[in-house]
C-alpha atoms as a PDB file:
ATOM      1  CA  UNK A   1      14.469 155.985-108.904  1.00  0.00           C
ATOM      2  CA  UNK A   2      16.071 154.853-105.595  1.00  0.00           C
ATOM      3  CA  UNK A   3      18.786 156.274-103.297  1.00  0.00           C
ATOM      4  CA  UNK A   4      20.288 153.014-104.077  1.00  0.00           C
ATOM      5  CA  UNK A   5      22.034 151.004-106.272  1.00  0.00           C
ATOM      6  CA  UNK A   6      19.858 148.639-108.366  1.00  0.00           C
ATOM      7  CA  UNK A   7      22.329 145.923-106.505  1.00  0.00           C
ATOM      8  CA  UNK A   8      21.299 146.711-103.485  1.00  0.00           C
ATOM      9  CA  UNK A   9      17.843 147.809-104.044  1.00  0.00           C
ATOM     10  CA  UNK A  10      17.468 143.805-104.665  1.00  0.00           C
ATOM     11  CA  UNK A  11      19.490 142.649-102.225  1.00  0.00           C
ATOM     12  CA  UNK A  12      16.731 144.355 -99.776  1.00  0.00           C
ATOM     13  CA  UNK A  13      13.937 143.561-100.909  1.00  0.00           C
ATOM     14  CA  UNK A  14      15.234 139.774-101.152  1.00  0.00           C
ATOM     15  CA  UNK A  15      16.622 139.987 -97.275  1.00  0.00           C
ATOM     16  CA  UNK A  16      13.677 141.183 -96.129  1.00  0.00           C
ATOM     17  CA  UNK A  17      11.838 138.649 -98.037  1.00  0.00           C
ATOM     18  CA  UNK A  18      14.086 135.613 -96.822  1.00  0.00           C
ATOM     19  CA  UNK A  19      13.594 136.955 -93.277  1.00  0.00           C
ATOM     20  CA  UNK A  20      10.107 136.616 -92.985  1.00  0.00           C
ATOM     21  CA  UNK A  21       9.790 133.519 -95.039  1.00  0.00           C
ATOM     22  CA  UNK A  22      12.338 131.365 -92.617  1.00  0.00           C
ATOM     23  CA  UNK A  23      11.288 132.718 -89.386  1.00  0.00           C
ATOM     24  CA  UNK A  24       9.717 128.718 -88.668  1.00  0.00           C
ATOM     25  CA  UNK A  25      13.517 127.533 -89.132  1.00  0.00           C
ATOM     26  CA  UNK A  26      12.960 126.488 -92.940  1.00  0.00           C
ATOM     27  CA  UNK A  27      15.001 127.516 -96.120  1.00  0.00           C
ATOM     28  CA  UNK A  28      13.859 129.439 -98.957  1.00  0.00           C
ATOM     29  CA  UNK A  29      15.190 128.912-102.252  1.00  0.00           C
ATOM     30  CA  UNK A  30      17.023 131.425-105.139  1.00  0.00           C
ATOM     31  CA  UNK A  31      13.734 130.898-107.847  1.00  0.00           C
ATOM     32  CA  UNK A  32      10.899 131.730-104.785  1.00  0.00           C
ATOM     33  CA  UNK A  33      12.779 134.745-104.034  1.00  0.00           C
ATOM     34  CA  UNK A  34      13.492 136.093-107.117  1.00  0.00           C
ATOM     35  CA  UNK A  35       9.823 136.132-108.508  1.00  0.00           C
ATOM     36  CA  UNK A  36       8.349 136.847-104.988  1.00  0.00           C
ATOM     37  CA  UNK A  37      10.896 140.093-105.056  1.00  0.00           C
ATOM     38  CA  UNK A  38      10.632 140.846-109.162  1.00  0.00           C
ATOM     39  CA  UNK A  39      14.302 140.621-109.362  1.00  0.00           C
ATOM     40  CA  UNK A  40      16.289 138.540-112.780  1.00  0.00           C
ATOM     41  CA  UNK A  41      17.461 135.081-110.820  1.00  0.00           C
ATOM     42  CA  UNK A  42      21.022 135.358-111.905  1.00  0.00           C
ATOM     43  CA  UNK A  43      21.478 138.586-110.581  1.00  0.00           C
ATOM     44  CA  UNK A  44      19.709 138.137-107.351  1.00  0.00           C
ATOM     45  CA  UNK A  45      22.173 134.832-107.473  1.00  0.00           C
ATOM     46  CA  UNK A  46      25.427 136.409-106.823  1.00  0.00           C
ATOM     47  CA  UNK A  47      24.109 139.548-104.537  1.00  0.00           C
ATOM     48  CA  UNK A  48      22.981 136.895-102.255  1.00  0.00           C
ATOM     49  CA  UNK A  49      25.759 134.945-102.196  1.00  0.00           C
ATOM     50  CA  UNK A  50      27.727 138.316-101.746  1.00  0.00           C
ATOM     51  CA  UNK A  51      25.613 138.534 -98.757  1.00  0.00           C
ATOM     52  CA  UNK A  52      26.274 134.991 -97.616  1.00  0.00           C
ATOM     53  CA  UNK A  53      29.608 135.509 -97.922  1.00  0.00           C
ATOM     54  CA  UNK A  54      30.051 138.527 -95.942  1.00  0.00           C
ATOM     55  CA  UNK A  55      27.751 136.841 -93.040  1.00  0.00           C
ATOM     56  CA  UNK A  56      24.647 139.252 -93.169  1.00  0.00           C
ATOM     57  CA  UNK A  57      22.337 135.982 -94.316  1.00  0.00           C
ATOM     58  CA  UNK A  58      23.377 132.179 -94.329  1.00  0.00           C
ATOM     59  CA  UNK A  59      23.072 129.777 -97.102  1.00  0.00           C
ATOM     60  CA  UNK A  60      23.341 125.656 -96.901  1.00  0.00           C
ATOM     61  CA  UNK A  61      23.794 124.135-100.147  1.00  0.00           C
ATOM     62  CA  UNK A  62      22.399 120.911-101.360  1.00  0.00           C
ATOM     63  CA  UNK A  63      18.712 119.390-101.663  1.00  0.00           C
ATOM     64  CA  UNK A  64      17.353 120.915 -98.791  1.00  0.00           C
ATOM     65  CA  UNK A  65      19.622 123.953 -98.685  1.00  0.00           C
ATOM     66  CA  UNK A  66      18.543 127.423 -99.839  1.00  0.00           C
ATOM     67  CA  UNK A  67      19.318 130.916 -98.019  1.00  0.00           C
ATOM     68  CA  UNK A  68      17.800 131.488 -94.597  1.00  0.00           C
ATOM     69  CA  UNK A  69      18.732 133.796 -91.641  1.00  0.00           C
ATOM     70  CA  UNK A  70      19.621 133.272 -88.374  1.00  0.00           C
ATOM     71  CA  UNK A  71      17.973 135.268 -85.003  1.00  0.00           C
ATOM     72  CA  UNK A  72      20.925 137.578 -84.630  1.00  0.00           C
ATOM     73  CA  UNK A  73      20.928 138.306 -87.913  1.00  0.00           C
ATOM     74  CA  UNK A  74      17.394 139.476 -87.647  1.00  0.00           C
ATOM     75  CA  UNK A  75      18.625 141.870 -85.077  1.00  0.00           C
ATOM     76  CA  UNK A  76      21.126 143.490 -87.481  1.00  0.00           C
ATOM     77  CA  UNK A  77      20.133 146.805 -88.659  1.00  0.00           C
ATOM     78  CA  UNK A  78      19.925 147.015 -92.577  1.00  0.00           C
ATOM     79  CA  UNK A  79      22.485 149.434 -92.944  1.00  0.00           C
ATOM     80  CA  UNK A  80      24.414 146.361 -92.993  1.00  0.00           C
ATOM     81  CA  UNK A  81      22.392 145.083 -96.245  1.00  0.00           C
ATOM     82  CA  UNK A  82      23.832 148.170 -97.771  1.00  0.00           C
ATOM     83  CA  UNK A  83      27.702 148.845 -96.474  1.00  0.00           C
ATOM     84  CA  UNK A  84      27.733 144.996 -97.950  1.00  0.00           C
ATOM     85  CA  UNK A  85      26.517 146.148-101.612  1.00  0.00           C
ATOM     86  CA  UNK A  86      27.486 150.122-101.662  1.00  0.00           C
ATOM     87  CA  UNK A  87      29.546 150.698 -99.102  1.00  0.00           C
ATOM     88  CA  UNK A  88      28.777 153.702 -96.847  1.00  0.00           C
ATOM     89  CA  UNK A  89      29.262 156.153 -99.438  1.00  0.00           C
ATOM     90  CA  UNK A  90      25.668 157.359 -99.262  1.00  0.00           C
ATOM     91  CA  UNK A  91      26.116 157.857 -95.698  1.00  0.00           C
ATOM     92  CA  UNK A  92      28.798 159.923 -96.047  1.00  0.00           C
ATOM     93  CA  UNK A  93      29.379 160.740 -99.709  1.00  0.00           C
ATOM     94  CA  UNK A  94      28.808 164.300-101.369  1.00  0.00           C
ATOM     95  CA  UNK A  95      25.232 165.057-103.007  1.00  0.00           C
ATOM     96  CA  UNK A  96      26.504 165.818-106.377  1.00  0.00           C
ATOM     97  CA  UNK A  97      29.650 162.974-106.098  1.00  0.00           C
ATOM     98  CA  UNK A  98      32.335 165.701-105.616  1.00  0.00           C
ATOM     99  CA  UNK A  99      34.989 164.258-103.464  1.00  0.00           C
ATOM    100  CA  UNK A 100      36.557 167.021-102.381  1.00  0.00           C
ATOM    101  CA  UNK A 101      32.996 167.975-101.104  1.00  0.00           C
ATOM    102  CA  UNK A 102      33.637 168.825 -97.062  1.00  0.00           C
ATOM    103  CA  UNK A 103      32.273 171.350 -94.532  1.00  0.00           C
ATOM    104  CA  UNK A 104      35.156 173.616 -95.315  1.00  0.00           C
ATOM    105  CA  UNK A 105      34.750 173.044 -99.208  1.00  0.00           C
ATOM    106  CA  UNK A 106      31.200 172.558 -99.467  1.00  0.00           C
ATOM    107  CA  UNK A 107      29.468 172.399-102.819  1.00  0.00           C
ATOM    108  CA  UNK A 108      25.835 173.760-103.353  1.00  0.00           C
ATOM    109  CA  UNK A 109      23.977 170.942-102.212  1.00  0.00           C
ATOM    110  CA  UNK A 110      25.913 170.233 -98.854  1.00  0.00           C
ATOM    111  CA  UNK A 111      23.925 171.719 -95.971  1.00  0.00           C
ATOM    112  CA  UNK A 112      20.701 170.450 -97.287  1.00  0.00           C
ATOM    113  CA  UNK A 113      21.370 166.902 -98.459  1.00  0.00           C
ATOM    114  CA  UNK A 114      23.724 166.531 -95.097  1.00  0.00           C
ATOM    115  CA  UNK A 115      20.348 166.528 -93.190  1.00  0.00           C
ATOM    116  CA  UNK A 116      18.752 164.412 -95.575  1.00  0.00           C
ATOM    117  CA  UNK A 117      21.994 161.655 -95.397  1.00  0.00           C
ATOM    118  CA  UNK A 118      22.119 161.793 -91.369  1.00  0.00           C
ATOM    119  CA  UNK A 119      18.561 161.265 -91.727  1.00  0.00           C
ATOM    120  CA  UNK A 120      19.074 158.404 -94.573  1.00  0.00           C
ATOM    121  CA  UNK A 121      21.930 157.127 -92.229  1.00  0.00           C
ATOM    122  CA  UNK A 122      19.375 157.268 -88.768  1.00  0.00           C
ATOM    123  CA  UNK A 123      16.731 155.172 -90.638  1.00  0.00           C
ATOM    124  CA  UNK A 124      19.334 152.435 -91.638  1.00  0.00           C
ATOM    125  CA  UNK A 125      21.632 152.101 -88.598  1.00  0.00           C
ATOM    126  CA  UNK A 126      18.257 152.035 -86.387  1.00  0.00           C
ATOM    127  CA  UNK A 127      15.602 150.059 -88.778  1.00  0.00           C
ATOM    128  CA  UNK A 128      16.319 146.096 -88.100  1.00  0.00           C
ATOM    129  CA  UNK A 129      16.381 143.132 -90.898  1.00  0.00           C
ATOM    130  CA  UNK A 130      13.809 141.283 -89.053  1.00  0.00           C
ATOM    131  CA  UNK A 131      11.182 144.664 -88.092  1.00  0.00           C
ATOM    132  CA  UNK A 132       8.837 144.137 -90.727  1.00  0.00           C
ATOM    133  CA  UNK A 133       8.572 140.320 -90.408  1.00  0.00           C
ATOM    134  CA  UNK A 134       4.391 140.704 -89.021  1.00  0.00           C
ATOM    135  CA  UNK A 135       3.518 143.052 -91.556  1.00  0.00           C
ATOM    136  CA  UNK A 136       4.873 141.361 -94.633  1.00  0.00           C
ATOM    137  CA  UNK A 137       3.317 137.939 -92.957  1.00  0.00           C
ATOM    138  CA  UNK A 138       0.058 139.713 -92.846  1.00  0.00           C
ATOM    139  CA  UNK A 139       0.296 141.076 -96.539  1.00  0.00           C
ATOM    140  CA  UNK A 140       0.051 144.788 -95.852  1.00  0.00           C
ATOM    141  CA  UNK A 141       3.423 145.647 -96.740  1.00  0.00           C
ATOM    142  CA  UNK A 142       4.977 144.403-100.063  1.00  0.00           C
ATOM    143  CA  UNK A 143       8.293 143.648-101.939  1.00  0.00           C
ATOM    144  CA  UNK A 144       7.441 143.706-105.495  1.00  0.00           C
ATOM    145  CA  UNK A 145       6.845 146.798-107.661  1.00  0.00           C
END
């Protein structure tokens, strides 16, 4: 089980997988990215065009359309994949989901998992869309369970 939604699990994986597959300038389309991310096609459907819409990857429609990103996206850190989907919630959010959770009301979990959200939070804000773009070329990283 992930930190993250099942929504934005996907929407990850498929990013990253649309980033390194239009580096050359080219388009990839919805079916490629769904099987090459193990993701059901109508769901990956509207997260990416959730994504499209709120600018973190572009789309073109048409016969030689398809989803592709630009080179400042590529520079965009993927916390950006995930405020989209989530929301920052599991940057800043309480552990256990208490919302009165704060440093003057903390509940049991609050010091530790703190560390482990900043930590979470550093990864994200500091890890770009486009990093992994030579590895995943080269095979040794993957995007499929």
């Amino acid at each position: 089980m992930g930190v993250f939604s099942k929504t934005c699990e996907y929407g990850i994986r498929a990013v990253l997988y649309i980033a390194h597959r239009t580096t050359d300038g080219s388009r990839v389309g919805i079916k490629e990215i769904a099987a090459a991310v193990d993701t059901p096609e109508s769901f990956l459907a509207k997260i990416l065009q959730d994504l499209s819409r709120k600018g973190v990857i572009q789309s073109i429609k048409g016969p030689n359309g398809g989803f592709f990103l630009e080179t400042p996206s590529l520079q965009r850190p993927l916390a950006d994949i995930v405020k989209a989907l989530d929301g920052d919630e599991v940057f800043s959010g309480c552990g256990m989901g208490l919302t009165q959770c704060s440093e003057k009301n903390p509940c049991p979990l609050h010091k530790e998992f703190k560390k482990v959200r900043n930590q979470l939070a550093h990864m994200m804000t500091t890890t770009t869309i486009g990093q992994f773009n030579k590895e995943l070329l080269k095979g040794t990283l993957s995007l499929k369970k």
